[in-house]
Protein backbone atom coordinates (compact mmCIF):
# COMPACT_ATOMS: atom_id res chain seq x y z
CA UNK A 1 -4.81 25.90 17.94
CA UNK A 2 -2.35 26.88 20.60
CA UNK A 3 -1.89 26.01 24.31
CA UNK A 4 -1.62 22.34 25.31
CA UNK A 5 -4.68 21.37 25.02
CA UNK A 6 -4.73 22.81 20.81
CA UNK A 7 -1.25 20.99 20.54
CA UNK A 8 -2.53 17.47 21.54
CA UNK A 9 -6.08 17.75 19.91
CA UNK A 10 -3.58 18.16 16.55
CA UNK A 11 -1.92 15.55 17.60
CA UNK A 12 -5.63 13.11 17.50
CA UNK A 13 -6.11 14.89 14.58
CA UNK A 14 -2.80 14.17 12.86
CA UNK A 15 -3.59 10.29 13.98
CA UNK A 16 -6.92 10.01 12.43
CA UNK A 17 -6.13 11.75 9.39
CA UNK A 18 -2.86 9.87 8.98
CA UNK A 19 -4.46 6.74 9.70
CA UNK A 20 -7.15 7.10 7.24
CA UNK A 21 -4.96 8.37 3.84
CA UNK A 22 -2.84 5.24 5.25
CA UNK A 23 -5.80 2.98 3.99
CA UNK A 24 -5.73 4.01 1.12
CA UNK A 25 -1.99 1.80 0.54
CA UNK A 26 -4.76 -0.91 1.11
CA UNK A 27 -6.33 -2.16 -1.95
CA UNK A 28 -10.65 -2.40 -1.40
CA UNK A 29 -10.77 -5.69 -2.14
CA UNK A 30 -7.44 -7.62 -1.13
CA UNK A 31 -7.59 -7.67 2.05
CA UNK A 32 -10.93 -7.79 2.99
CA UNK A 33 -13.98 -5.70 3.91
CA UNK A 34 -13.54 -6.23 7.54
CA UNK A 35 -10.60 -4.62 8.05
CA UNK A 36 -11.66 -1.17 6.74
CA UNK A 37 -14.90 -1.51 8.85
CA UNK A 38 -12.43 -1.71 12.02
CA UNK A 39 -9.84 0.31 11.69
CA UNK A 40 -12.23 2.78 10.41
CA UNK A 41 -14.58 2.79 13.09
CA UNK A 42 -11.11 3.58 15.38
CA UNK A 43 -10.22 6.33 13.29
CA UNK A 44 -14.42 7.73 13.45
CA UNK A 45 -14.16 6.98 17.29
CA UNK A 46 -11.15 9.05 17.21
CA UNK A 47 -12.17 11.93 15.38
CA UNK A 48 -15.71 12.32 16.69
CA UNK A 49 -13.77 12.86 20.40
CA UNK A 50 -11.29 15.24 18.99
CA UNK A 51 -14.06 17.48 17.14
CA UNK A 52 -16.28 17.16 20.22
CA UNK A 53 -13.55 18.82 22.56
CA UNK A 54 -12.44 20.87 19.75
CA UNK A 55 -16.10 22.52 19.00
CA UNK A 56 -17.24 22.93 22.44
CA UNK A 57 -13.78 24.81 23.35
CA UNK A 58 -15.16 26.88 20.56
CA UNK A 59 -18.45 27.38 21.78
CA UNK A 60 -17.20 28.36 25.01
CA UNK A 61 -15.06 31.23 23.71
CA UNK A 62 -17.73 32.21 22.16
CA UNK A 63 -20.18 32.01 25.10
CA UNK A 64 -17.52 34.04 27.24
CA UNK A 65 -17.42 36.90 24.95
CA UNK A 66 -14.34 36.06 22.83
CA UNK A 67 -14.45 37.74 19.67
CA UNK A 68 -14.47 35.79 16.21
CA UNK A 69 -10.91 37.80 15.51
CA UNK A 70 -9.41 36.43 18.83
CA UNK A 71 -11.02 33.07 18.40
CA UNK A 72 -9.36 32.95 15.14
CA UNK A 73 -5.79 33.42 16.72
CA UNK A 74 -5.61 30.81 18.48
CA UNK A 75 -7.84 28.44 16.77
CA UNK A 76 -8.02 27.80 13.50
CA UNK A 77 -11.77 27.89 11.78
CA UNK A 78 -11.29 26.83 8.20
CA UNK A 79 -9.33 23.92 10.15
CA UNK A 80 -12.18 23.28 12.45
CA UNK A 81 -14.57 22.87 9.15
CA UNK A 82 -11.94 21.09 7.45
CA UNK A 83 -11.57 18.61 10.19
CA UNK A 84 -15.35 18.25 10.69
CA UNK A 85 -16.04 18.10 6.90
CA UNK A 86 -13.19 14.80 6.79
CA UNK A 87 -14.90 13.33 9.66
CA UNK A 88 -18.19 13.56 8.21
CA UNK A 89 -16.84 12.02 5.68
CA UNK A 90 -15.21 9.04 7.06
CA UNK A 91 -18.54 8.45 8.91
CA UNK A 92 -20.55 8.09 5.16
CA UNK A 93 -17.60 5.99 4.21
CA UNK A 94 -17.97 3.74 6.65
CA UNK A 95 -21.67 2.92 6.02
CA UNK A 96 -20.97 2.98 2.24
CA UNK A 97 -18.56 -0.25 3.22
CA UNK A 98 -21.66 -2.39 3.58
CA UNK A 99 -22.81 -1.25 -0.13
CA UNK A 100 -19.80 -3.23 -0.94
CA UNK A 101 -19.31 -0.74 -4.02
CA UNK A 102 -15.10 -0.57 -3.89
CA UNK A 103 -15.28 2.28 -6.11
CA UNK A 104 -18.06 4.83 -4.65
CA UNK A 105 -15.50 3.58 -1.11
CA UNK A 106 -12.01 4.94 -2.61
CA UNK A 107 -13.14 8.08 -3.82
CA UNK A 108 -15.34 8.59 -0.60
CA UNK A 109 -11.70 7.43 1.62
CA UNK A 110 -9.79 9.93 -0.58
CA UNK A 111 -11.92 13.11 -0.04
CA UNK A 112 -11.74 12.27 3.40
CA UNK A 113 -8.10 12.55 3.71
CA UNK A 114 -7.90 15.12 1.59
CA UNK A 115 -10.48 16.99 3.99
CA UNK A 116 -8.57 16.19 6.61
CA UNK A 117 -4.89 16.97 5.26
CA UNK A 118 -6.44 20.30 4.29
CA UNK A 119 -7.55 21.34 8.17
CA UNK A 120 -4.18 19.99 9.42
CA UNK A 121 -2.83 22.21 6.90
CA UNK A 122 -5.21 25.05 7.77
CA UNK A 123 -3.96 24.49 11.51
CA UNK A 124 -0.36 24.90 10.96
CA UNK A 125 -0.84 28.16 9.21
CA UNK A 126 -2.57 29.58 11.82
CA UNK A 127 0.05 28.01 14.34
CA UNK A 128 2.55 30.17 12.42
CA UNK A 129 0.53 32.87 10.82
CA UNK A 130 2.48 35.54 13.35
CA UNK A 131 5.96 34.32 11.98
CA UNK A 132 8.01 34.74 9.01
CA UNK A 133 6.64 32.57 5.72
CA UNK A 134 9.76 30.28 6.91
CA UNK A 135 7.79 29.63 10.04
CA UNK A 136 4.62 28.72 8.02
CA UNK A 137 5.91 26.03 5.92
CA UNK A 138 7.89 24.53 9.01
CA UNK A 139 5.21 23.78 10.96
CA UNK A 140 3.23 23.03 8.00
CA UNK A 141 6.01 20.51 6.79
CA UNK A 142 5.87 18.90 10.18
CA UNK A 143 2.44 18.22 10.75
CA UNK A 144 2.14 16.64 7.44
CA UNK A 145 4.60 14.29 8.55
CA UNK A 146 3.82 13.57 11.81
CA UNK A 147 0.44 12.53 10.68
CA UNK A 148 2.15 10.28 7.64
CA UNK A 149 4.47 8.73 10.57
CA UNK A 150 1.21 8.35 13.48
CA UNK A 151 -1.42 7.15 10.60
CA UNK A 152 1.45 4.34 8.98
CA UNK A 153 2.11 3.37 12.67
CA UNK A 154 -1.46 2.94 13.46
CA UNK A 155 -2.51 1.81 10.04
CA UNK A 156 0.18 -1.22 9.61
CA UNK A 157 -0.57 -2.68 13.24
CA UNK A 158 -4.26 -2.80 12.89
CA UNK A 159 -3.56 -4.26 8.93
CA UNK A 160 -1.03 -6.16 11.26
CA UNK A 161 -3.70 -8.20 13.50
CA UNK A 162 -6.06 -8.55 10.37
CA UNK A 163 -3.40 -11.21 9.07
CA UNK A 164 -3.75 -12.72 12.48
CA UNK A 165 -7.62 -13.34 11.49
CA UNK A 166 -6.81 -13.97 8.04
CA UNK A 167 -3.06 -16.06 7.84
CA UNK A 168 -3.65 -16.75 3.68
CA UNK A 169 -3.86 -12.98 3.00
CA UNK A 170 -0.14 -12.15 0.54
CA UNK A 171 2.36 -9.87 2.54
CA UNK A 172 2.35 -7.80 0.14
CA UNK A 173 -0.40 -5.40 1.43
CA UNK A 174 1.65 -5.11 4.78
CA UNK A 175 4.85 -4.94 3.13
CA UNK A 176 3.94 -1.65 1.46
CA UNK A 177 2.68 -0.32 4.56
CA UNK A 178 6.00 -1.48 6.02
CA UNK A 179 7.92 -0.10 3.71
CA UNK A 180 5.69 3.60 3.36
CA UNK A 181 6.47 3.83 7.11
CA UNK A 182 10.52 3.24 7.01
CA UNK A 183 10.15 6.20 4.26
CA UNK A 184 8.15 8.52 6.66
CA UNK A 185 10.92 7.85 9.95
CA UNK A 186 13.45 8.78 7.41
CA UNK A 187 11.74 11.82 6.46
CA UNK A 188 11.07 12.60 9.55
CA UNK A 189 14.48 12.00 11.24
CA UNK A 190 15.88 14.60 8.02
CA UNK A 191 13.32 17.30 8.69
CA UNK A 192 15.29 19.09 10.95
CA UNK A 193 18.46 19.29 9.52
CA UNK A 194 16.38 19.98 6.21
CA UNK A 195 14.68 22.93 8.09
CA UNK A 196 18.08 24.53 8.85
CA UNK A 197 19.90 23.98 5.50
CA UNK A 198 16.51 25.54 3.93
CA UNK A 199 16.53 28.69 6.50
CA UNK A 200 20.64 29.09 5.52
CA UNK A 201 19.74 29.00 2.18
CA UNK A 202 16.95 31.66 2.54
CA UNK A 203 19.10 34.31 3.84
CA UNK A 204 17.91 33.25 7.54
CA UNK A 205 20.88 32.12 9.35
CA UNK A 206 19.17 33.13 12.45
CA UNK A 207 16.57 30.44 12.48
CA UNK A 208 19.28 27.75 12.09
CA UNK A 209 20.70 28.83 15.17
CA UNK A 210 17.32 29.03 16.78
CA UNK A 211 17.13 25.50 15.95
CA UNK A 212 20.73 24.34 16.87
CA UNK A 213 20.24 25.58 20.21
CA UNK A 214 17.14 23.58 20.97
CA UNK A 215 19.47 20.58 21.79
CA UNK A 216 21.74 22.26 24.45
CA UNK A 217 18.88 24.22 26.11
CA UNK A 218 16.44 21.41 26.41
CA UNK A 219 18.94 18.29 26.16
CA UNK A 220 16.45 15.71 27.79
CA UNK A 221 13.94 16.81 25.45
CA UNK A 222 15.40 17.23 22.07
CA UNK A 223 17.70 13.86 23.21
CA UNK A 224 14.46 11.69 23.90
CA UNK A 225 13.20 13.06 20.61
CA UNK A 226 16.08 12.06 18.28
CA UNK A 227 16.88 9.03 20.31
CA UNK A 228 13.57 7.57 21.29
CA UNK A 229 11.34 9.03 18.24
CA UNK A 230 13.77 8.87 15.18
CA UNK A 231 16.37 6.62 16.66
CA UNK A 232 14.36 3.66 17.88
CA UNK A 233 11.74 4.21 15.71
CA UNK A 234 13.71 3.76 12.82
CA UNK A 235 15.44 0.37 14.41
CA UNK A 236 12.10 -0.91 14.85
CA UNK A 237 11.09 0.03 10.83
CA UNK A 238 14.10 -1.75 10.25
CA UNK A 239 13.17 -5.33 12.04
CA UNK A 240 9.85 -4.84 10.83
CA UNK A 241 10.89 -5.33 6.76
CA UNK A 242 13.13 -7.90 8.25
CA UNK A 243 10.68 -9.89 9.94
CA UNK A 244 8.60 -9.45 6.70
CA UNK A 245 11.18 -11.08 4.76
CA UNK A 246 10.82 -14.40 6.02
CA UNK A 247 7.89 -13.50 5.58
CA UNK A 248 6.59 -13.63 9.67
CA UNK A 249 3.57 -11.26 9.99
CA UNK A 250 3.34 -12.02 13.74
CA UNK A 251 6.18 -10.81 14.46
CA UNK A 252 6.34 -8.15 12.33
CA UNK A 253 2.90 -7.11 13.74
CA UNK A 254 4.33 -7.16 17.14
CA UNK A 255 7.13 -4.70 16.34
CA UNK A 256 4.41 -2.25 15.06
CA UNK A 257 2.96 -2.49 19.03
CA UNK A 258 6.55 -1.25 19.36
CA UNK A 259 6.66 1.29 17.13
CA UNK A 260 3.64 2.78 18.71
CA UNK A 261 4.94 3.36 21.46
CA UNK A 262 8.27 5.07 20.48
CA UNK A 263 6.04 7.13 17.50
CA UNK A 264 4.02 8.75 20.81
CA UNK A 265 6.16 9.26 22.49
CA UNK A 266 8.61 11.02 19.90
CA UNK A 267 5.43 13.13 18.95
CA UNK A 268 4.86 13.76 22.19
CA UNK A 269 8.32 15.24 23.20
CA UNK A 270 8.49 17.20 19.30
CA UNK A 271 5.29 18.84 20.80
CA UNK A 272 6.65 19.61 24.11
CA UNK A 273 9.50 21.24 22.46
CA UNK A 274 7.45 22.85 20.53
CA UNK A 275 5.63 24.53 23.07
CA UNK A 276 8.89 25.50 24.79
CA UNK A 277 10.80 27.20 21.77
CA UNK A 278 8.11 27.79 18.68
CA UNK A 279 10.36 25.73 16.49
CA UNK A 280 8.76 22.21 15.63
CA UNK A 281 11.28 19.65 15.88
């Protein structure tokens, strides 16, 4: 979807999708049947707004006149279904969580995130389906990431305050999570100096200049980015696993608040400069 309004319904999207493959570091029945209830009836809540605003700016294309081939340029259909099909989804597993059947649960949480990884995917095609293949695979790297960093965020502070309710749980279910999301800053903090070693390798110098001179002609931007969404991100990942060493889920759980708010933030500014130079950062 493009616009502002397509860029930050991906970004729900990328949330709620990221958050729910993030269960799935969660064993069924270690932690406890109460904690997939709630965070999943966050992510649901989530994605039953998203598809709500998503399908009625749909319908109203639609209703004006726009033509399914214009409709398809800036929003992306298979996506839409995609997205609607993983929500759909998410909403049988939550009901099957009162079965109490662990197995029928997993596969039903993994073909939701696979739904849903497949309409982000679908999305960033479309995003980029004007471009070079380069292009593509660029924005589709980077929405695949942003939703691993958003859902691991999300994920570990709500698996975060279930210790709170449950203090004799073993930190190991939150030290994965912990550890998952100090992998996906990295990646993320790499991706753009990956992007331009990959376009130099392909014979495109041209795009690695494109992306060099995001920093000098939107400094506030691409500076609040690195600094704020890699940067202290990636300081808070660090205190988190420190915290968890002790072991003191409390704390650890508060830095995840934290993180939150540096994660959105750093999104938030990647999609602004996004908007401002086609090159996802």
């Amino acid at each position: 979807m493009g616009g502002i309004a397509g860029v930050f319904l991906t970004l729900l999207a990328q949330l709620w999708v990221g958050g729910t493959a993030a269960m799935l570091l969660v064993p069924m029945e270690g932690v406890g049947w109460g904690f997939f209830r709630t965070t999943t009836g966050i992510y649901l809540g989530i994605a039953a707004l998203t598809l709500w605003v998503r399908i009625w700016l749909l319908l109203t294309a639609l209703a004006s006149g726009t033509g399914w081939g214009q409709i398809g340029s800036s929003m992306s259909l298979p996506g839409t279904a995609a997205l609607v099909t993983s929500g759909i989804l998410i909403l049988v597993f939550l009901v099957s969580l009162w079965g109490k059947h662990p197995g029928w649960s997993r596969r039903l949480l993994w073909a939701a995130s696979l739904a849903g990884i497949a309409g982000l995917g679908f999305d960033a095609v479309a995003l980029g389906r004007d471009g070079p293949s380069l292009t593509s695979l660029a924005i589709l790297a980077n929405s695949w990431l942003s939703s691993a960093l958003l859902g691991l965020t999300f994920t570990g502070m709500l698996l975060g305050h279930w210790y709170l309710n449950e203090p004799g749980l073993p930190t190991r279910h939150v030290w994965r999570m912990a550890h998952w999301f100090l992998v996906a800053v990295l990646a993320q903090g790499f991706y753009p100096v990956a992007h331009g070693l990959i376009a130099v390798m392909a014979g495109d110098p041209a795009r690695a200049q494109q992306l060099l001179r995001v920093i000098p002609d939107h400094p506030f931007l691409s500076g609040g980015r690195v600094l704020i969404g890699i940067g202290a991100t990636l300081v808070v990942a660090l205190v988190i696993r420190n915290t968890l060493r002790i072991p003191n889920v409390q704390s650890a759980t508060g830095f995840f608040y934290i993180a939150i708010l540096t994660v959105l933030l750093g999104e938030v500014l990647g999609r602004a400069l996004f908007l401002y130079t086609g090159i996802p950062f």
